[in-house]
Protein backbone atom coordinates (compact mmCIF):
# COMPACT_ATOMS: atom_id res chain seq x y z
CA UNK A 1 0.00 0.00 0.00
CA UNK A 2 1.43 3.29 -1.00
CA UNK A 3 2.66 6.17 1.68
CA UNK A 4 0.45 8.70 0.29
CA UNK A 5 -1.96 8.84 -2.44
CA UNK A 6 -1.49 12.49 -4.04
CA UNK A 7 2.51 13.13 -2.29
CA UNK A 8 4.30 15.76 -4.59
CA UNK A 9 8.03 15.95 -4.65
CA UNK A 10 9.37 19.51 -3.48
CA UNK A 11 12.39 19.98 -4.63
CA UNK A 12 13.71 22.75 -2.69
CA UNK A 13 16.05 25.50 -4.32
CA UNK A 14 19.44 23.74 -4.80
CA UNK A 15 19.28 22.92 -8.67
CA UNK A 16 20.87 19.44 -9.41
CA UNK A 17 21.17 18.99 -5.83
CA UNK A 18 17.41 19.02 -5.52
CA UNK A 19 16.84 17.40 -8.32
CA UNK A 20 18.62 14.21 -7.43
CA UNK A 21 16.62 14.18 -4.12
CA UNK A 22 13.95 14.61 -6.18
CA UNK A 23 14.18 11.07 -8.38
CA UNK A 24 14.54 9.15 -5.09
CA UNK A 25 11.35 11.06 -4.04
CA UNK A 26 8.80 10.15 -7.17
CA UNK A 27 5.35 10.83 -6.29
CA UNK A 28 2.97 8.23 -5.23
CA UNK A 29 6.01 6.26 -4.19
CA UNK A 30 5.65 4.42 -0.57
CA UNK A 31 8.67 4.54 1.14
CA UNK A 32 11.76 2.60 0.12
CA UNK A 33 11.79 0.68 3.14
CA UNK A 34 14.85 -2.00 4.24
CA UNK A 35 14.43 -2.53 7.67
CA UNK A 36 17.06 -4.51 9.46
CA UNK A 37 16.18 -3.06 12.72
CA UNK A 38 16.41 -5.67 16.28
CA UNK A 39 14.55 -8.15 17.22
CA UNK A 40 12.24 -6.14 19.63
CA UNK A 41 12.22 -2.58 21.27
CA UNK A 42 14.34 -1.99 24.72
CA UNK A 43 12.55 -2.22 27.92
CA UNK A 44 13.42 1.07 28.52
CA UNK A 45 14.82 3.26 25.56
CA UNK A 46 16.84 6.55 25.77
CA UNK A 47 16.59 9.51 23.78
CA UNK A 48 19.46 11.95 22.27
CA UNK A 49 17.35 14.82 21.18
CA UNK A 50 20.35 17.10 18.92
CA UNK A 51 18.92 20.00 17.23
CA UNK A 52 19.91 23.55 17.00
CA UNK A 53 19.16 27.43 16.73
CA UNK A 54 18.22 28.14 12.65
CA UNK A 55 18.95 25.21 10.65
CA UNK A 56 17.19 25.52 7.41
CA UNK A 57 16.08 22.32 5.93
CA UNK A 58 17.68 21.87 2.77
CA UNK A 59 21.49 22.39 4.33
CA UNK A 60 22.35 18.85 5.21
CA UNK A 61 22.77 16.02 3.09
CA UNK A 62 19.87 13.53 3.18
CA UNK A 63 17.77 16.91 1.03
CA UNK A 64 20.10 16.53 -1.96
CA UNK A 65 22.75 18.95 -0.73
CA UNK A 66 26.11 17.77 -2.53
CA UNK A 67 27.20 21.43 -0.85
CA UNK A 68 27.43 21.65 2.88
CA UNK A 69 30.44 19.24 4.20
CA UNK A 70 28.79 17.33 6.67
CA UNK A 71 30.72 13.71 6.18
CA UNK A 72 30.79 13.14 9.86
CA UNK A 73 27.26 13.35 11.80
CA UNK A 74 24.99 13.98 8.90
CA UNK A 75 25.40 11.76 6.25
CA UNK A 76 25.90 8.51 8.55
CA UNK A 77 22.61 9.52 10.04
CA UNK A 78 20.41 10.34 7.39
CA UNK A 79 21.43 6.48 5.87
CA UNK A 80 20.06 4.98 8.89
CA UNK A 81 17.27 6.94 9.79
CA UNK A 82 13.68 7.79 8.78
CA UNK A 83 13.90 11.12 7.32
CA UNK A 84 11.04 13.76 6.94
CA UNK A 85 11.51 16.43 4.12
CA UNK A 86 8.83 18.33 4.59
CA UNK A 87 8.87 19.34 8.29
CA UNK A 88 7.77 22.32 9.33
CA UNK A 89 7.61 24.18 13.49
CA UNK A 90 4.95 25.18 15.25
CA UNK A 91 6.40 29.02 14.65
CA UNK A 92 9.20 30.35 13.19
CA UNK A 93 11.12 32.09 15.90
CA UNK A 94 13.26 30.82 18.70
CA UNK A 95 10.97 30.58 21.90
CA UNK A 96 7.47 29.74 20.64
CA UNK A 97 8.90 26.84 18.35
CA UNK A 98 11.27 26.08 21.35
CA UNK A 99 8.34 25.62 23.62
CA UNK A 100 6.22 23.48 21.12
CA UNK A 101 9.11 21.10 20.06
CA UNK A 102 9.47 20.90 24.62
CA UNK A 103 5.61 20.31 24.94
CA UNK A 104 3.78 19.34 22.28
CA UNK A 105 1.66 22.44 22.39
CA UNK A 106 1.08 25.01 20.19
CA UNK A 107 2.47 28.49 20.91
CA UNK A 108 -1.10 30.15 21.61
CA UNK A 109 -1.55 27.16 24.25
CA UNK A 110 2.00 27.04 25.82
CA UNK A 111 1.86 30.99 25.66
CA UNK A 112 5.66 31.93 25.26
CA UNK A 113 4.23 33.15 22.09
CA UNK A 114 7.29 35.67 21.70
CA UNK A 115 11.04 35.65 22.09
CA UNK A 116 11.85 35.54 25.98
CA UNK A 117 8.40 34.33 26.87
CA UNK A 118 7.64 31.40 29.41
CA UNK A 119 5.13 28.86 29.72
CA UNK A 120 1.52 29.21 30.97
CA UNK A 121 1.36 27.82 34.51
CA UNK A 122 0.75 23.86 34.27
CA UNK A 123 2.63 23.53 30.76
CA UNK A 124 4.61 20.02 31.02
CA UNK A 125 7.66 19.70 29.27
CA UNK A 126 8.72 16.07 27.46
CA UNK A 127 11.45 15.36 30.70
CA UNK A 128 8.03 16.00 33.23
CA UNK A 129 6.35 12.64 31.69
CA UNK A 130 9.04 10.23 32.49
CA UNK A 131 9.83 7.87 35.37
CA UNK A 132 11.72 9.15 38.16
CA UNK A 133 14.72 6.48 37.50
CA UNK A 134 15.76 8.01 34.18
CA UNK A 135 18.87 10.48 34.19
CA UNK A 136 17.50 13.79 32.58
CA UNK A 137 20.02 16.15 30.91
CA UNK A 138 19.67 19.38 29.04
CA UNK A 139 22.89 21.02 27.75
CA UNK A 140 22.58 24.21 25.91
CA UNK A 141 20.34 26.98 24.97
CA UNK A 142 17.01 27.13 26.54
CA UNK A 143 15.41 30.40 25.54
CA UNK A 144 12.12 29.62 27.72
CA UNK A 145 13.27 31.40 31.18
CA UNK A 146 16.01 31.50 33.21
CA UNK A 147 18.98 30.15 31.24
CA UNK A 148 21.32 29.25 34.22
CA UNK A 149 19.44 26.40 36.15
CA UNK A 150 17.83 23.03 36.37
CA UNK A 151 14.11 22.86 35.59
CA UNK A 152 11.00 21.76 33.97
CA UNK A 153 12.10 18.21 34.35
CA UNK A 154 15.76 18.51 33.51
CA UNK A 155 17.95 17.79 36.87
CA UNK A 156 21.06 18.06 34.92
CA UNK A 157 22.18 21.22 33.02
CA UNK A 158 24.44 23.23 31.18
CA UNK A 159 23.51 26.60 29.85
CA UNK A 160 25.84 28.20 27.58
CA UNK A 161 23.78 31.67 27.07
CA UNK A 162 24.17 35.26 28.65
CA UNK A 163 22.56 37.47 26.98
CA UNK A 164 19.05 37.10 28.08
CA UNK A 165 20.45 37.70 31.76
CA UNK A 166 17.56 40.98 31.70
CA UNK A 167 14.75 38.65 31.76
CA UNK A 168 15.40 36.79 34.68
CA UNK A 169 12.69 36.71 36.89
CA UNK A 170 14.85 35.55 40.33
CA UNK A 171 17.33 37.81 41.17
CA UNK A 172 19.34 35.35 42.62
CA UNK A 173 19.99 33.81 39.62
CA UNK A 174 21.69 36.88 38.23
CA UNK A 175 24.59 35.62 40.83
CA UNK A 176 25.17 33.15 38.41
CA UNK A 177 26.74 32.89 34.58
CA UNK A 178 26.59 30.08 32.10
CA UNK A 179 28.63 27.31 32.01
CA UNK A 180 30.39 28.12 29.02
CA UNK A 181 31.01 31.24 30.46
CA UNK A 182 32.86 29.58 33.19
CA UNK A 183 34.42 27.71 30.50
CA UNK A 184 35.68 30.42 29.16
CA UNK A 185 37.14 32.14 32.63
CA UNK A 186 38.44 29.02 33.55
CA UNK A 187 41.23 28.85 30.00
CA UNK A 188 42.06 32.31 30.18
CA UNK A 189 39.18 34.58 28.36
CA UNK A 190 38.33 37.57 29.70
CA UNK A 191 34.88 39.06 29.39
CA UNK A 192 34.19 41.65 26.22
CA UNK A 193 30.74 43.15 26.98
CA UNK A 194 28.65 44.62 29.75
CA UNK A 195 25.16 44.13 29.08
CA UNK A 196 23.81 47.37 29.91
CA UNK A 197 20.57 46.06 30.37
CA UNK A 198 21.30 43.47 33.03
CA UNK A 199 20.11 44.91 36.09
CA UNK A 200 23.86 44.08 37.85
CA UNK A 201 25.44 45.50 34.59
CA UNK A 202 27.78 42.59 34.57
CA UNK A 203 30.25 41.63 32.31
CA UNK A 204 29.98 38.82 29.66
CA UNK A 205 31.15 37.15 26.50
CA UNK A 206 28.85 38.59 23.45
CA UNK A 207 27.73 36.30 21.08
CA UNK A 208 30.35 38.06 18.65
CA UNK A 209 33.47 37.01 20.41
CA UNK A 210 32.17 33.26 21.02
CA UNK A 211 31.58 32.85 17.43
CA UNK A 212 35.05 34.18 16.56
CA UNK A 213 37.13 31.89 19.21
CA UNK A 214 38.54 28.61 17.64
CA UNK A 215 36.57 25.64 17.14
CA UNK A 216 37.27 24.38 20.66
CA UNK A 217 36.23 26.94 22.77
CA UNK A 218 32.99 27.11 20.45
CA UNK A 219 29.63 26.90 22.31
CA UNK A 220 28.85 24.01 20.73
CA UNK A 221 32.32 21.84 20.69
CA UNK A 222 31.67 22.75 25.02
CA UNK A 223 28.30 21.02 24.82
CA UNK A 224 30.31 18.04 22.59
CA UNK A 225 32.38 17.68 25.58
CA UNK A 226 29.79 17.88 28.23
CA UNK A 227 27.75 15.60 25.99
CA UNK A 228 30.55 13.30 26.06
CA UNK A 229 30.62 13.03 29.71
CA UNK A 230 27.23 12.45 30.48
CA UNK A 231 27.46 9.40 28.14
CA UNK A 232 30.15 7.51 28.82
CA UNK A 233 28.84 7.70 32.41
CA UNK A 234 25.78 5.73 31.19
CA UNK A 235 27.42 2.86 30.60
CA UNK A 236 25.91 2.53 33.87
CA UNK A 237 22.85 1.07 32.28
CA UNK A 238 20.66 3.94 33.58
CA UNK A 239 18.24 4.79 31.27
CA UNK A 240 18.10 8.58 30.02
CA UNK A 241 16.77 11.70 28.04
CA UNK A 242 19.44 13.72 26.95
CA UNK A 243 18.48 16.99 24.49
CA UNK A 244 22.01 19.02 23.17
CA UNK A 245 20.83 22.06 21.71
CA UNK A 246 23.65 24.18 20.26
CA UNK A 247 23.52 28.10 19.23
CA UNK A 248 24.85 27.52 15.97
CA UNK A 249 24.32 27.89 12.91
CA UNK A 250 22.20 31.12 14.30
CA UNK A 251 23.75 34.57 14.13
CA UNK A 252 26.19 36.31 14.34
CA UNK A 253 26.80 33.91 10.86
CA UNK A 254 30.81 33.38 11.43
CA UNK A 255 33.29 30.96 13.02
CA UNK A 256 35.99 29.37 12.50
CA UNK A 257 34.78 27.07 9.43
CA UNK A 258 34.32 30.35 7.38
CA UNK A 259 36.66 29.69 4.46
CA UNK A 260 35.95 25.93 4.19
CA UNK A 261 32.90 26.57 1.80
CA UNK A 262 33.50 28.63 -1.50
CA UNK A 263 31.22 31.37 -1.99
CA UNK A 264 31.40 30.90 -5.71
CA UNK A 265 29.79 27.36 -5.56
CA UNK A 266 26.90 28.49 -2.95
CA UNK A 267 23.60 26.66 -4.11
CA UNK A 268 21.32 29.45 -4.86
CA UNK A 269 17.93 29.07 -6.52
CA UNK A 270 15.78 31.55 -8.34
CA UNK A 271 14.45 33.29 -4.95
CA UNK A 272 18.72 33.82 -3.68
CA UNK A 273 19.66 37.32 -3.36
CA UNK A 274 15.88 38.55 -5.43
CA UNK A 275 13.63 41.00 -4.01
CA UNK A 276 10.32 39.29 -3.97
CA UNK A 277 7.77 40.89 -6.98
CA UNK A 278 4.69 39.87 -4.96
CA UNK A 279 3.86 42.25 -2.42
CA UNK A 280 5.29 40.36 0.77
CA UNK A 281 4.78 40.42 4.70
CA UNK A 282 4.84 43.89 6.69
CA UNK A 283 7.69 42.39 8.96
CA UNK A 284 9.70 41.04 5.57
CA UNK A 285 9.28 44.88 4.19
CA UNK A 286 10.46 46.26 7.26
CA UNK A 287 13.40 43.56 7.28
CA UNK A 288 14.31 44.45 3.26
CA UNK A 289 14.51 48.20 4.26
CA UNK A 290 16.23 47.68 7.10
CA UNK A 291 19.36 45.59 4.89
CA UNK A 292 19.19 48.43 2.41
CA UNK A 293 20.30 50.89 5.48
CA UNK A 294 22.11 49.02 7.83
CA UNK A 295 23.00 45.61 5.99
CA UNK A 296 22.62 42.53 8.52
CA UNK A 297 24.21 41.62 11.94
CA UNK A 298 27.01 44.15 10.84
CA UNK A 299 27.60 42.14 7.88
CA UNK A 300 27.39 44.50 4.40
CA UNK A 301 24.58 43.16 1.77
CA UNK A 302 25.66 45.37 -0.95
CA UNK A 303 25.30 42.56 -3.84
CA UNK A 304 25.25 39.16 -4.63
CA UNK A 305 28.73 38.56 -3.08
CA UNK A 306 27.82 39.58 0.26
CA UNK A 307 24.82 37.65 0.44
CA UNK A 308 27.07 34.22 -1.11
CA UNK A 309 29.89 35.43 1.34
CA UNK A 310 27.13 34.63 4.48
CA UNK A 311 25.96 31.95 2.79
CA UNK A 312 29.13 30.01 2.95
CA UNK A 313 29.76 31.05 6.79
CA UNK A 314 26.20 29.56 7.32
CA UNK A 315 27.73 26.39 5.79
CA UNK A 316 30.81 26.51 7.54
CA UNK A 317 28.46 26.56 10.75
CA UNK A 318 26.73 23.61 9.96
CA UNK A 319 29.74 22.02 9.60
CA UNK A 320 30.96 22.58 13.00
CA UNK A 321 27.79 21.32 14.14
CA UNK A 322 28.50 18.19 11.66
CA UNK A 323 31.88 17.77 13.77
CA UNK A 324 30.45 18.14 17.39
CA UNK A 325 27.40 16.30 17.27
CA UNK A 326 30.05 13.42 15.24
CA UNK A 327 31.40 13.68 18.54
CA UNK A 328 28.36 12.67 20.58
CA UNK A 329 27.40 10.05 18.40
CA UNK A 330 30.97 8.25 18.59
CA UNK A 331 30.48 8.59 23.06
CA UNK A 332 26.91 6.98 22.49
CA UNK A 333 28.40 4.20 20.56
CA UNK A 334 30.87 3.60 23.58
CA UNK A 335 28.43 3.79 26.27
CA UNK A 336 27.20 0.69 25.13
CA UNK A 337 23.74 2.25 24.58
CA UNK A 338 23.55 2.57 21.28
CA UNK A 339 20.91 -0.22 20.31
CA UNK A 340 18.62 1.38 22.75
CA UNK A 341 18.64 5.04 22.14
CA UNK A 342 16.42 7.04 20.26
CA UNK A 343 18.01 9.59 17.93
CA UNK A 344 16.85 13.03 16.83
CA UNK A 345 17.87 15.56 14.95
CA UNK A 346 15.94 18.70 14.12
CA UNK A 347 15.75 22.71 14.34
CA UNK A 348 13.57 25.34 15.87
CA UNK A 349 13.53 27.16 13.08
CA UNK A 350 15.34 27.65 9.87
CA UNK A 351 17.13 30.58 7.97
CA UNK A 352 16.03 32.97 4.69
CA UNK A 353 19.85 32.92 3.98
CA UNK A 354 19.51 35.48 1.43
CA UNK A 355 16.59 33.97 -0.50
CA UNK A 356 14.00 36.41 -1.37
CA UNK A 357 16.74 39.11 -0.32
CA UNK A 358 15.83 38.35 3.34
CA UNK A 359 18.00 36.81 6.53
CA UNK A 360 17.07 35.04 9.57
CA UNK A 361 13.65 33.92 10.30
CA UNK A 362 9.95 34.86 11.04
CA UNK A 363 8.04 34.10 7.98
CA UNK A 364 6.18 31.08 6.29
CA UNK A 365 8.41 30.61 3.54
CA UNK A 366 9.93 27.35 3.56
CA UNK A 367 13.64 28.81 4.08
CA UNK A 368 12.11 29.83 7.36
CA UNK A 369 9.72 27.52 8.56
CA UNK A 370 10.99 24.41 7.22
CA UNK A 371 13.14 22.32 9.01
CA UNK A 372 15.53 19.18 9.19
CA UNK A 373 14.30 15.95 10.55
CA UNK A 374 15.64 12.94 11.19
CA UNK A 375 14.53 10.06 13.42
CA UNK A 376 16.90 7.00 14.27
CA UNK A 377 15.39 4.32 16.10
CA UNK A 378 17.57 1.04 15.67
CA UNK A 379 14.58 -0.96 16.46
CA UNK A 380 12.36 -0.08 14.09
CA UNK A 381 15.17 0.19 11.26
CA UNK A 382 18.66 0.89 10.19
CA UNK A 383 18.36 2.30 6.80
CA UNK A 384 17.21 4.92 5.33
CA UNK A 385 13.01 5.57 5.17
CA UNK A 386 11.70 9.03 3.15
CA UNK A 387 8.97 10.95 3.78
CA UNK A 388 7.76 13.52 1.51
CA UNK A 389 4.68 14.65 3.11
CA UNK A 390 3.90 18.00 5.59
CA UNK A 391 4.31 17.30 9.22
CA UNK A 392 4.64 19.50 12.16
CA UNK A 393 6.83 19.64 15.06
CA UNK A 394 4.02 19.60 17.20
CA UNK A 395 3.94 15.99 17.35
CA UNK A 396 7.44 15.39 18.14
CA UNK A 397 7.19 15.06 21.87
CA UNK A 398 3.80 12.35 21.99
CA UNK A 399 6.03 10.38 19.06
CA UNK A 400 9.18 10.31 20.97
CA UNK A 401 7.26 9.40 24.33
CA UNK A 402 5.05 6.64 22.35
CA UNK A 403 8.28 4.92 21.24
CA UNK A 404 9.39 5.14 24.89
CA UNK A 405 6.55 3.07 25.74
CA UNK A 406 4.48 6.01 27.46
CA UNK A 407 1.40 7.32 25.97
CA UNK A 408 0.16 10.75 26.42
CA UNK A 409 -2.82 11.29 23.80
CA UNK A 410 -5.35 13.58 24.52
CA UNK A 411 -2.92 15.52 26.59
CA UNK A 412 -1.40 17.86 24.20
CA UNK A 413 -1.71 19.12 20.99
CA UNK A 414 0.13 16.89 19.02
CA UNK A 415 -0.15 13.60 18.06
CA UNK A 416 2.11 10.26 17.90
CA UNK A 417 3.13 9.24 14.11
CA UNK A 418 5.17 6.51 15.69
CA UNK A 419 2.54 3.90 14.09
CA UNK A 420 4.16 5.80 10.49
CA UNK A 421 7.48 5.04 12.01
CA UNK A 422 6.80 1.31 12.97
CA UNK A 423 4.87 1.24 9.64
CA UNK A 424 5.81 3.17 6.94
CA UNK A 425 3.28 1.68 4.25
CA UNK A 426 0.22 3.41 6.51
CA UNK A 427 1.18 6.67 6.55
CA UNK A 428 -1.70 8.76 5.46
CA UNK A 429 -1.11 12.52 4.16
CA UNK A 430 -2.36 15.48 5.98
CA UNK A 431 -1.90 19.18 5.61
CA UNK A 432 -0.84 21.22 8.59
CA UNK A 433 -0.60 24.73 9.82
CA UNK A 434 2.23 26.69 11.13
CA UNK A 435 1.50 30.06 13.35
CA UNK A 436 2.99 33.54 13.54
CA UNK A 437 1.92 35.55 16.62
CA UNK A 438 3.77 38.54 17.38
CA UNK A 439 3.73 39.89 20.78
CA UNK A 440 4.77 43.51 19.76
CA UNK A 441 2.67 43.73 16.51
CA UNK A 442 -0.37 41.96 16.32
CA UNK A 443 -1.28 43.44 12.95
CA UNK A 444 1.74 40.80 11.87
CA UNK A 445 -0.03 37.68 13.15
CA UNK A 446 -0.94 35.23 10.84
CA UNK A 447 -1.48 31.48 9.98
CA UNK A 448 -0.39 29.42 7.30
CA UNK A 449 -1.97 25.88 5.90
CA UNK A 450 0.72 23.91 4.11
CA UNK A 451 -1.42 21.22 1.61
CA UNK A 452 -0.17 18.13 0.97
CA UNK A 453 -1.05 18.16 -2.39
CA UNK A 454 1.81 20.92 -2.68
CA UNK A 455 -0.27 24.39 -2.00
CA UNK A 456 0.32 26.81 0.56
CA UNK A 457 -2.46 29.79 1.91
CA UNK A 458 -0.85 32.34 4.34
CA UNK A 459 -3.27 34.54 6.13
CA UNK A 460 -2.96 37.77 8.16
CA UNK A 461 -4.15 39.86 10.48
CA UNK A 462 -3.81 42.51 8.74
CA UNK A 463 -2.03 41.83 6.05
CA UNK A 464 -2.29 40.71 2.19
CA UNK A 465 -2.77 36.64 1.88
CA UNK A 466 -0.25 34.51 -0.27
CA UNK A 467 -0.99 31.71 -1.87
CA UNK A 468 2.02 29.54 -3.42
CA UNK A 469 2.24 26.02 -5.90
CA UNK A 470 5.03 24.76 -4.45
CA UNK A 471 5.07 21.47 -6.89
CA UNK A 472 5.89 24.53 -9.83
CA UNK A 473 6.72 27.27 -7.71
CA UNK A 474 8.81 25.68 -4.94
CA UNK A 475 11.05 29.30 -4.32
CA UNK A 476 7.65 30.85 -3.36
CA UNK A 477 7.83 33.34 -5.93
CA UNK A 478 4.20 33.77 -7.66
CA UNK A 479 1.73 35.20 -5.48
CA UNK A 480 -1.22 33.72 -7.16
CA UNK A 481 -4.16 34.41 -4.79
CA UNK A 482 -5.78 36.68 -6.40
CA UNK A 483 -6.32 34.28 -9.69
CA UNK A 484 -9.72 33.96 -10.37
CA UNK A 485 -8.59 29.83 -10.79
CA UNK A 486 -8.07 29.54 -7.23
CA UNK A 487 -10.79 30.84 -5.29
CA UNK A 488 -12.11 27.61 -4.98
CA UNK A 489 -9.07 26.22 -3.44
CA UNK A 490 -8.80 29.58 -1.16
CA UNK A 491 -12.37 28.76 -0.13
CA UNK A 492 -11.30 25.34 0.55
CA UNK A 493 -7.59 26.15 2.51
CA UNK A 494 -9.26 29.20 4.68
CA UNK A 495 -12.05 26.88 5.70
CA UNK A 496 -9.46 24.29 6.86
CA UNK A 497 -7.36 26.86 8.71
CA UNK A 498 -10.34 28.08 9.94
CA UNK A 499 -11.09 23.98 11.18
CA UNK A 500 -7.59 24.04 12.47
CA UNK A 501 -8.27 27.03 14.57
CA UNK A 502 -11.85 25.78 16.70
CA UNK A 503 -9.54 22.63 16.91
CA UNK A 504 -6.58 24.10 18.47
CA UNK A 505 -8.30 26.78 20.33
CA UNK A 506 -6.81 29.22 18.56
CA UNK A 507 -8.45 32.81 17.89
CA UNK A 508 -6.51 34.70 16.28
CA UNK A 509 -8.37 36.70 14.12
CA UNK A 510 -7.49 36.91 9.84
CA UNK A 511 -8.27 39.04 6.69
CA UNK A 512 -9.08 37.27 3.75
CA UNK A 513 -9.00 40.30 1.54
């Protein structure tokens, strides 16, 4: 029985790259499924949840990209892994997505709906579901309250984040500084910034100089090392939960790996480095005039070279990520643990990257809100499984916790698609929504319904609606919704977001005109 009865292949913009994904991906196909998985699931599995700040989906191998040198981490795992190319977040910004991909609740239901944001009072976190006995680690950045201790589930931490010192809620925690921090102090490193808005006015590393320091004194080569630790002392047997969540490849867009990728041979598609002709998003004008004035993160965008020159220091920082999360992956294999552990890799968010002339994230193109995914579970399978149909990150946390053996439906949003994982051939295809809502400007709220049959409706508050073909228009560049052709299927898309909103509880309120 086939996967998916009207799947289209989106091939995203990397030319041949894509297009060679593309032929393994033909539509109607079920998944080419090999499973040489073990005999039966562990008693009681583990779980290595690695994802990161801004990874855009089409920058790692498994999507076609002949590019990015990720030999280490990457490619081994995307051969062994089920592997969804169409994944998109809840939201695409750090702290809602954050707290969805923690909960399995959307952001109007967790409510850290913007950037610095906490949970709603009750809100459980994946680590809150599990037994008692099982060692619970989180090592890196948070972004969902107080950066510098233990919570939510999580009795062992490392934080590797300063800057959001000014939210803090307990004073006393402003006695303390990250753990890379002290990593830092402790080799020599002296302090570059004092945040003036920290209430103590301390002093601190800025993002800026961290991303400039050599590959070992990166944040994220610390969390490979901390990472490293906290496995090899499960060889204990223990049973654990361990999410890594590095900074990188988010801004400032440098590091060390800078000149390993040639800015001449940057993949870019017809949306790289092009002004959009449609009339886009309020916060994507505001973004395209501010580049014009003030270029981006103190990088210059004055043509095509600047925008291939970040481009290739994007690479170069998913690269280091390829080397330190290599890292982890070799300590899992000699803790012994390797047949029963879970493995994830994913993003919050991703990253325009110069497409449609744009950086960074916060919109509901694809570059934004589209996201690697890869699921190991050795199990279920030890080859490579492709999905080419929309699914949300809202449903990561009741998957990973139904493959643990614990079930939690009806208790959050999300749902399990572990019975897709333990069964490719049944995987039915659904359409899903992905949510913007701003905390500063509501007029910039919106929700978007991404078809699977390959359409995409984007609604506002206040705002012009998009509509997008991504099987002929995967760049997003042909704002067709106001073709007379498609009102039926605008009829049809608002009506489901509209569906998707009594579902969800949502009410935020949208223009159709």
């Amino acid at each position: 029985m086939k996967h998916t009865r009207r799947s289209f292949i989106r091939t995203a913009t990397l030319g041949s790259a894509a297009a060679a994904l593309a032929s393994r991906l033909k539509a109607g196909e079920a998944p080419n499924i090999s499973p040489r998985g073990l005999a039966k699931a562990p008693a009681r599995p583990n779980l290595l949840f690695l994802w990161t700040d801004q990874h855009r989906g089409d920058v790692v191998p498994w999507a076609g990209n002949t590019v990015v040198k990720a030999p280490q981490f990457f490619a081994p795992l995307g051969e062994k892994s089920f592997l969804f190319h169409r994944t998109y977040v809840a939201q695409p910004v750090c702290t809602p997505s954050r707290g969805t991909i923690m909960s399995g609740l959307w952001p109007h239901n967790h409510g850290a709906i913007k950037n610095n944001s906490v949970y709603r009072p009750g809100v459980r976190t994946i680590a809150e579901y599990l037994p008692q006995d099982y060692a619970t680690a989180y090592y890196g950045k948070w972004h969902l309250g107080d950066e510098t201790k233990a919570q939510r589930g999580f009795r062992d931490w490392r934080s590797i984040e300063d800057e959001y010192r000014r939210f803090y809620k307990d004073p006393e925690d402003l006695k303390r500084f990250s753990d890379h921090y002290n990593f830092l102090v402790e080799r020599g490193f002296p302090p570059d910034k004092t945040d003036v808005d920290d209430p103590t006015r301390s002093a601190i590393f800025s993002r800026e100089m961290a991303a400039a320091l050599a590959e070992p004194y990166t944040k994220i080569a610390f969390l490979a090392g901390e990472a490293e630790k906290f496995l090899h002392a499960r060889s204990d047997g223990q049973p654990f939960i361990l999410h890594v969540n590095s900074l990188e490849p988010h801004p400032p867009t440098y590091g060390p790996l800078n000149e390993l990728h040639d800015p001449a041979a940057m993949p870019a598609g017809p949306a790289f480095a092009r002004i959009p002709e449609h009339r886009v998003s309020k916060s994507a004008r505001k973004q395209l005039e501010n580049y014009r004035t003030k270029g981006y993160k103190n990088h210059p965008i004055a043509n095509e070279h600047d925008w291939r020159r970040m481009r290739a220091n994007y690479y170069g920082l998913v690269s280091m990520v390829d080397n330190a999360y290599a890292r982890i992956m070799r300590a899992l294999e000699a803790s012994g643990q390797a047949d029963n552990t879970i493995v994830v890799y994913t993003s919050d968010h991703g990253d325009m990257c110069g497409d449609h002339a744009l950086m960074g994230k916060g919109y509901f193109y694809d570059a934004s809100a589209g996201v690697p995914l890869a699921i190991h579970v050795p199990w279920l399978s030890r080859s490579r499984v492709d999905f080419n149909t929309p699914v949300s990150s809202v449903d990561l946390v009741p998957t990973m916790l139904d493959l643990m053996g614990i079930d939690i439906a009806g208790q959050v949003d999300g749902v399990s698609r572990a019975g897709a994982l333990r069964d490719p051939a049944s995987w039915k295809p659904e359409s899903i929504c992905v949510e913007w809502t701003d905390g500063g400007v509501p007029a910039e709220n919106g929700r978007s319904r991404v078809g699977y049959d390959g359409w995409k409706l984007n609604l506002y508050q206040d705002d012009a609606p998009e509509l997008f073909d991504l099987n002929t228009d995967p760049a997003e560049i042909h704002n067709r919704y106001t073709e007379s052709s498609q009102r039926d299927r605008i009829a049809r898309m608002t009506e489901e977001i509209y569906a998707w909103q009594q579902h969800t509880r949502d009410t935020q309120p949208l223009a159709t005109v």
